[in-house]
C-alpha atoms as a PDB file:
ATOM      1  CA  UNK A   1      16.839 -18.928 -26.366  1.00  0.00           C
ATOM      2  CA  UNK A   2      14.170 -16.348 -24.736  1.00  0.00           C
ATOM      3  CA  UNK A   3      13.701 -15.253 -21.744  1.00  0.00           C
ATOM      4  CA  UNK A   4      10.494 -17.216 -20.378  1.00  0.00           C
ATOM      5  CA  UNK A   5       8.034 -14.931 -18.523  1.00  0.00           C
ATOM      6  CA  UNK A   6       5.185 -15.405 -16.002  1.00  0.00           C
ATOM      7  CA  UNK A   7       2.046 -15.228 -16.384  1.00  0.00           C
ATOM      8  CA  UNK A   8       2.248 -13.057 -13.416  1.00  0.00           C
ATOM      9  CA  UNK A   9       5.227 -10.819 -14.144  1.00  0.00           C
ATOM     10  CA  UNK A  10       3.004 -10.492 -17.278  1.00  0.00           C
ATOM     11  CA  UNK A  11      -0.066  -9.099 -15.658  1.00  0.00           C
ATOM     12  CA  UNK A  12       2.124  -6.743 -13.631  1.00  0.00           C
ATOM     13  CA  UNK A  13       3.307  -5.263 -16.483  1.00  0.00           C
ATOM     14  CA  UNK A  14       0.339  -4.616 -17.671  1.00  0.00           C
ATOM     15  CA  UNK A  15       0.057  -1.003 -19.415  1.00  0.00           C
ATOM     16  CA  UNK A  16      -2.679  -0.041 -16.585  1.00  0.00           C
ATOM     17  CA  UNK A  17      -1.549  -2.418 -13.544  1.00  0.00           C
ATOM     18  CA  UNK A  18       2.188  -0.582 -14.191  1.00  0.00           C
ATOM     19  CA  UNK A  19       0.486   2.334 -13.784  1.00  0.00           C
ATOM     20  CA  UNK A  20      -1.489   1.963 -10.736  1.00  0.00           C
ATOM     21  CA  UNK A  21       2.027   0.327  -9.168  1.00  0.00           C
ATOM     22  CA  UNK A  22       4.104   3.100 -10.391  1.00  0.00           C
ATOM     23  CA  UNK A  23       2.087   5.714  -8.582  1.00  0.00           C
ATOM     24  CA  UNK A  24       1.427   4.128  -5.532  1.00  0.00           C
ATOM     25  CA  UNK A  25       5.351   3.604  -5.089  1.00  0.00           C
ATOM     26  CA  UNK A  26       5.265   7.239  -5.719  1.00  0.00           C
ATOM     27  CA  UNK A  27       2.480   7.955  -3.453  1.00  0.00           C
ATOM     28  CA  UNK A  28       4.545   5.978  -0.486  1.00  0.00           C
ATOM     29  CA  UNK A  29       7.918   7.809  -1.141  1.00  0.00           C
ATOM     30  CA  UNK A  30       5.530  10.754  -0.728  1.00  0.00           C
ATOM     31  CA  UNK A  31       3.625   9.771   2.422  1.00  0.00           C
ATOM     32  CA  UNK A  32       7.601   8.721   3.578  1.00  0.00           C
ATOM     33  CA  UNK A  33       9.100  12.203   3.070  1.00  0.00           C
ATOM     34  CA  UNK A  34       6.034  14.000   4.474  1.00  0.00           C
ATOM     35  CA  UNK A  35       5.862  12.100   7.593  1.00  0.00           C
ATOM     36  CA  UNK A  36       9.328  12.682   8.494  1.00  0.00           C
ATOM     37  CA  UNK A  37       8.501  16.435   8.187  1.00  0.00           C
ATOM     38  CA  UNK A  38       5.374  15.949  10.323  1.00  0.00           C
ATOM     39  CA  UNK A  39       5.794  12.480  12.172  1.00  0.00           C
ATOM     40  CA  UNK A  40       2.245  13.302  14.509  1.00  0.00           C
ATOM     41  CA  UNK A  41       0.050  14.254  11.546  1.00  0.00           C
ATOM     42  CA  UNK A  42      -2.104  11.722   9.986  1.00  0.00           C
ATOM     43  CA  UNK A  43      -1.916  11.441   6.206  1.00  0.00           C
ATOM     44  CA  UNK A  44      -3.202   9.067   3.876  1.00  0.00           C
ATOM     45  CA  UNK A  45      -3.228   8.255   0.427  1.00  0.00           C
ATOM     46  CA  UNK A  46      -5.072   5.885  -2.567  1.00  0.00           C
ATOM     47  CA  UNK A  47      -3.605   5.258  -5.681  1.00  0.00           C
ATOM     48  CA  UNK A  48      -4.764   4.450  -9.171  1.00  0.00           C
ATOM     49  CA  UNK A  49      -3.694   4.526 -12.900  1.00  0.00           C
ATOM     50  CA  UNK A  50      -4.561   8.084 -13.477  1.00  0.00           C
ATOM     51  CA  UNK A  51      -2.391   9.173 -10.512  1.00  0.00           C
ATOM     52  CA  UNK A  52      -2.951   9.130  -6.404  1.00  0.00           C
ATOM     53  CA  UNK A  53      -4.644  10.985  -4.138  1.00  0.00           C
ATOM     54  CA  UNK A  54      -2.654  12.709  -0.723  1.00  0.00           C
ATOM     55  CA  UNK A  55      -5.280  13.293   2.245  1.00  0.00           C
ATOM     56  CA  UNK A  56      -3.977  15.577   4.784  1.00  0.00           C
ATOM     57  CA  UNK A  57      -3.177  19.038   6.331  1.00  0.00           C
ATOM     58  CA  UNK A  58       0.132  19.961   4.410  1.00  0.00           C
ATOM     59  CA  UNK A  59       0.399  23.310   2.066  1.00  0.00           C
ATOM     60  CA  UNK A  60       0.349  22.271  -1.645  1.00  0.00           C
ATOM     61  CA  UNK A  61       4.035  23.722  -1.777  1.00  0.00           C
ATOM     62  CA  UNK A  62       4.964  21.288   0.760  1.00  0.00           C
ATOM     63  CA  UNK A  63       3.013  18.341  -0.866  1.00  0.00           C
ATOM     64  CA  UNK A  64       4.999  19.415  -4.595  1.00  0.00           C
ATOM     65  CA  UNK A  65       8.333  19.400  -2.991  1.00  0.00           C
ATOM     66  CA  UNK A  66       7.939  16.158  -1.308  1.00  0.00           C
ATOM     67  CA  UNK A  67       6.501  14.596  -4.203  1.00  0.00           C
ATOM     68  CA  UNK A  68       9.577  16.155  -6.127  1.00  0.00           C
ATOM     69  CA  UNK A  69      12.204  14.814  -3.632  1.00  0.00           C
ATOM     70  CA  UNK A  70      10.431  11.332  -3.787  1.00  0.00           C
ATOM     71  CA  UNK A  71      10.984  10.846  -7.262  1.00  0.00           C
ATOM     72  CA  UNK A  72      14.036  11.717  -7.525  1.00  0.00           C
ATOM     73  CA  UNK A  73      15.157   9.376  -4.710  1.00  0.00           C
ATOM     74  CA  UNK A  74      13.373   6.631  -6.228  1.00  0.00           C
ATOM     75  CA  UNK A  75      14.797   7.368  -9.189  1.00  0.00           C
ATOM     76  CA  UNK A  76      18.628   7.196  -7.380  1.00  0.00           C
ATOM     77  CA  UNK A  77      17.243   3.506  -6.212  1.00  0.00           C
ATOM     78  CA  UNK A  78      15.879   3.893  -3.317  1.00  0.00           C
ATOM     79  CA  UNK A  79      13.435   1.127  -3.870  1.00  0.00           C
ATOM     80  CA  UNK A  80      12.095   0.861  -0.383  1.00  0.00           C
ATOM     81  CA  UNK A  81      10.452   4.542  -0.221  1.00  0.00           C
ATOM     82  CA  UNK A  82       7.810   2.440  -2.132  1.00  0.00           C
ATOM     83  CA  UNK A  83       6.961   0.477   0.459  1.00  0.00           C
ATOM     84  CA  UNK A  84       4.903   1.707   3.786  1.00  0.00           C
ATOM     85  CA  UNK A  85       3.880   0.064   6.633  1.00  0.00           C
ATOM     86  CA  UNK A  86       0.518   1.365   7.029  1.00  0.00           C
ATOM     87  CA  UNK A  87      -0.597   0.632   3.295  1.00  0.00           C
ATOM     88  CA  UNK A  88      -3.870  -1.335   3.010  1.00  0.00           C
ATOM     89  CA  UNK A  89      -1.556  -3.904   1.796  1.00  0.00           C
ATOM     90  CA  UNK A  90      -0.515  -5.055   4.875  1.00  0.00           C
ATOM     91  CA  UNK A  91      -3.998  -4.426   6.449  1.00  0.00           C
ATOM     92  CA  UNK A  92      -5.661  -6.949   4.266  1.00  0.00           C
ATOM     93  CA  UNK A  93      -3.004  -9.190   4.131  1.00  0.00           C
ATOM     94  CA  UNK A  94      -3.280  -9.466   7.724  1.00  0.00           C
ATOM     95  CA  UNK A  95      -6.962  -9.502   7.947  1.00  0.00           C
ATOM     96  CA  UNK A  96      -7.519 -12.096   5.466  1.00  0.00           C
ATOM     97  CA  UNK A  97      -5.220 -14.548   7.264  1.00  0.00           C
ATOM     98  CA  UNK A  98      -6.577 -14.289  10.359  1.00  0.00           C
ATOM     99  CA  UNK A  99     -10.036 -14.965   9.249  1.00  0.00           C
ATOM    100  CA  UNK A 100      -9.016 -17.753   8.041  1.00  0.00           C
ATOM    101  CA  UNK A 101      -7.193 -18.940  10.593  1.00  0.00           C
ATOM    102  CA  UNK A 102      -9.959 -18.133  13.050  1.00  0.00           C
ATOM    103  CA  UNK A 103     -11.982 -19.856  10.437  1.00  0.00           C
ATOM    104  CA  UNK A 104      -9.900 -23.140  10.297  1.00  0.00           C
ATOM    105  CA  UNK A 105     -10.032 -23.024  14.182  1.00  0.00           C
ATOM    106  CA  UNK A 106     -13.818 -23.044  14.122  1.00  0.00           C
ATOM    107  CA  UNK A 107     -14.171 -25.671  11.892  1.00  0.00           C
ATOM    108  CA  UNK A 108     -16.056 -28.779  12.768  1.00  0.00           C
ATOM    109  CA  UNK A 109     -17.953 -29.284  16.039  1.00  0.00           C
ATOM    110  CA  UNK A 110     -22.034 -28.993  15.965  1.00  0.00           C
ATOM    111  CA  UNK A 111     -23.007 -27.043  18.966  1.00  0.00           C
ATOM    112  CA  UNK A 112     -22.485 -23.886  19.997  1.00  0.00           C
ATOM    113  CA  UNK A 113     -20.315 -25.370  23.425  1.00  0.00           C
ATOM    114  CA  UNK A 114     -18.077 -26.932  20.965  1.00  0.00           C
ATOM    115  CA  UNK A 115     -17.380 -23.135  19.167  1.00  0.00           C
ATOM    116  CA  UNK A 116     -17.314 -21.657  22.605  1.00  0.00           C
ATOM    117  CA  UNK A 117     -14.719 -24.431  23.470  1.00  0.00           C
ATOM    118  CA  UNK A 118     -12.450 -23.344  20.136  1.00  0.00           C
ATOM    119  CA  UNK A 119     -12.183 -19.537  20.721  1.00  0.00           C
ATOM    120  CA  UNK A 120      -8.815 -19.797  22.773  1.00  0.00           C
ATOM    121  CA  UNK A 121      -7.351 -21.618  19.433  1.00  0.00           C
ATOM    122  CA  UNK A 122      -9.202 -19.143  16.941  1.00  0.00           C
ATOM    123  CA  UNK A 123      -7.401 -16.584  18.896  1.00  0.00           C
ATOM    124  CA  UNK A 124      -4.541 -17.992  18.737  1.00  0.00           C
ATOM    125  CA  UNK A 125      -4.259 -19.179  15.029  1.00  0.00           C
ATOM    126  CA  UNK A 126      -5.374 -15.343  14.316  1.00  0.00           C
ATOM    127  CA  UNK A 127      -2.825 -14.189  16.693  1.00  0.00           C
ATOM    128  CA  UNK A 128       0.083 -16.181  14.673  1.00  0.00           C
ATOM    129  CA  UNK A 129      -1.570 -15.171  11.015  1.00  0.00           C
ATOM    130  CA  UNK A 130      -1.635 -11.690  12.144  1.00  0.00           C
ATOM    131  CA  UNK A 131       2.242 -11.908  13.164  1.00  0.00           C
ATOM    132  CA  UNK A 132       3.002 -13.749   9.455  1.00  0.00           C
ATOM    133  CA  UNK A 133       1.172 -11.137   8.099  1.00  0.00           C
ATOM    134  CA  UNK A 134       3.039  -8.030   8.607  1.00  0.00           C
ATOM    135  CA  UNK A 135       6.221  -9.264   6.967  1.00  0.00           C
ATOM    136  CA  UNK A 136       3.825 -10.637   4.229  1.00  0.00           C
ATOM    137  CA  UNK A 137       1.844  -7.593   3.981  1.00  0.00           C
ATOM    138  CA  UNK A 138       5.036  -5.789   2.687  1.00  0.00           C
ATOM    139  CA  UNK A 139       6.664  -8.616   0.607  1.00  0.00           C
ATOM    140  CA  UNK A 140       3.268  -8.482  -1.499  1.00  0.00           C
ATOM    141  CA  UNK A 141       4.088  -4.465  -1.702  1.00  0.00           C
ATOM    142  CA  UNK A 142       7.707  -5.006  -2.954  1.00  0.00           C
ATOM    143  CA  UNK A 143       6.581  -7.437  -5.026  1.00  0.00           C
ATOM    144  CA  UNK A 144       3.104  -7.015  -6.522  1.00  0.00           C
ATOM    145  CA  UNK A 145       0.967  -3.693  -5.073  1.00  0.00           C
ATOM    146  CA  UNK A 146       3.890  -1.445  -5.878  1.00  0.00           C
ATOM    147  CA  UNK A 147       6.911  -0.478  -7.963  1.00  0.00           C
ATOM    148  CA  UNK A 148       9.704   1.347  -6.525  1.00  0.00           C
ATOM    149  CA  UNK A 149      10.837   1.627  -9.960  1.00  0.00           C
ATOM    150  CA  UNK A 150       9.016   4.898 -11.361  1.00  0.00           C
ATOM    151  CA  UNK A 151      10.206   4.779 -14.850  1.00  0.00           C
ATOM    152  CA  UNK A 152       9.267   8.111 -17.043  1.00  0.00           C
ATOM    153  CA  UNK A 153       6.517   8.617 -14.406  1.00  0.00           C
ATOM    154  CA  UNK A 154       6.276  12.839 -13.789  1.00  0.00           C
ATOM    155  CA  UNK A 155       3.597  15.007 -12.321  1.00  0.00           C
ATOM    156  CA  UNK A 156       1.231  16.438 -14.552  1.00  0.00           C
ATOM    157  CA  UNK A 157      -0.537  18.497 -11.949  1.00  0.00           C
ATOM    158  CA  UNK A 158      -1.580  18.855  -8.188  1.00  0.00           C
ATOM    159  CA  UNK A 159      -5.317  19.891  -7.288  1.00  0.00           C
ATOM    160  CA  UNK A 160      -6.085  20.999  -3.942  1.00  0.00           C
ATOM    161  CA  UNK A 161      -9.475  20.135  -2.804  1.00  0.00           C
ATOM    162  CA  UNK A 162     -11.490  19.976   0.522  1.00  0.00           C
ATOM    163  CA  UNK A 163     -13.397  17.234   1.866  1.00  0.00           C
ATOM    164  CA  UNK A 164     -15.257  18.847   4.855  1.00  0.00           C
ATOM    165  CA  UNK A 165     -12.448  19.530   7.352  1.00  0.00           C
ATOM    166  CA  UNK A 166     -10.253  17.064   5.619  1.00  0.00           C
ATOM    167  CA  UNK A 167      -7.671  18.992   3.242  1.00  0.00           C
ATOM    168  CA  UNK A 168      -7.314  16.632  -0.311  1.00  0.00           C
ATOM    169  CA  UNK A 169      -5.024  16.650  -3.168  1.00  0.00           C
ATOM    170  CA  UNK A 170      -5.243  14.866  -6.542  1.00  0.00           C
ATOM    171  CA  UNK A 171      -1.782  14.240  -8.239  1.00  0.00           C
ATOM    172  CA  UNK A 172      -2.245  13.477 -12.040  1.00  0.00           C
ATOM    173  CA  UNK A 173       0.545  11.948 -13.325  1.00  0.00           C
ATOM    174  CA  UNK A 174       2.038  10.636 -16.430  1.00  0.00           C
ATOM    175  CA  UNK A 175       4.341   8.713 -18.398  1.00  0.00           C
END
């Protein structure tokens, strides 16, 4: 008898969805390797199906051999490059839940005393969804926003670029 599948392990393997997952694993491992090189520089990255982009002052050799080293680690199974604590995952995952929780809080009551009298418990509820979140935040990474698994994912080419100050790459990849 078959294998039954998801509707939602269907959509994440999705041609284009695989894609966008695939490369922001990669662009994690990346972010990973680079920051232990350079653990006070801020870098940042975005991710979609044609490839991701790496914002930050590192020398495109640099950039290349991280990117190089991240694959191949991923590769070896080293699943958890893929996931990275500050990834907007986590950010709105976090946000979201607190809204609502301050939301729920606030709910009911007519005047404005009675909302003034609920802010210590929309603080509160925000304060808990905000703790819930982190560990959520990077659940929904492992599990939905990203793939550790890069498959026949390789680097087509790397295009530096400058944003004002701020020193941009574009990483085109392919399968």
């Amino acid at each position: 008898m078959p294998a039954m599948t998801s509707p939602y392990k269907s959509l994440l393997n999705l041609p284009t969805i695989a894609r966008i997952r695939r490369n922001h694993g990669l662009e994690h491992a990346t972010l990973h390797l680079l920051s232990q090189h350079h653990p006070k520089r801020s870098l940042a990255g975005h991710s979609d199906a044609g490839g991701f982009w790496i914002l930050g002052d590192v020398s495109i050799d640099e950039l290349q051999e991280a990117i190089e080293a991240a694959l191949d680690r991923l590769r070896k199974g080293e699943r958890q490059l893929a996931v990275h604590p500050n990834c907007g995952t986590n950010f709105v995952t976090a946000g979201i839940l607190a809204g609502l929780a301050a939301g729920v809080a606030m709910f009911g009551g007519r005047s404005f005393r009675d909302k003034v009298e609920r802010l210590p418990l929309a603080i509160a509820l925000a304060t808990v969804a905000l703790i819930i979140g982190q560990p959520l935040g990077s659940l929904l990474q492992e599990r939905v926003t990203t793939s550790g698994e890069p498959g026949n994912l390789y680097v087509v080419e790397i295009v530096a670029s400058r944003r004002g100050r701020l020193q941009a790459y574009r990483i085109v990849t392919r399968e």
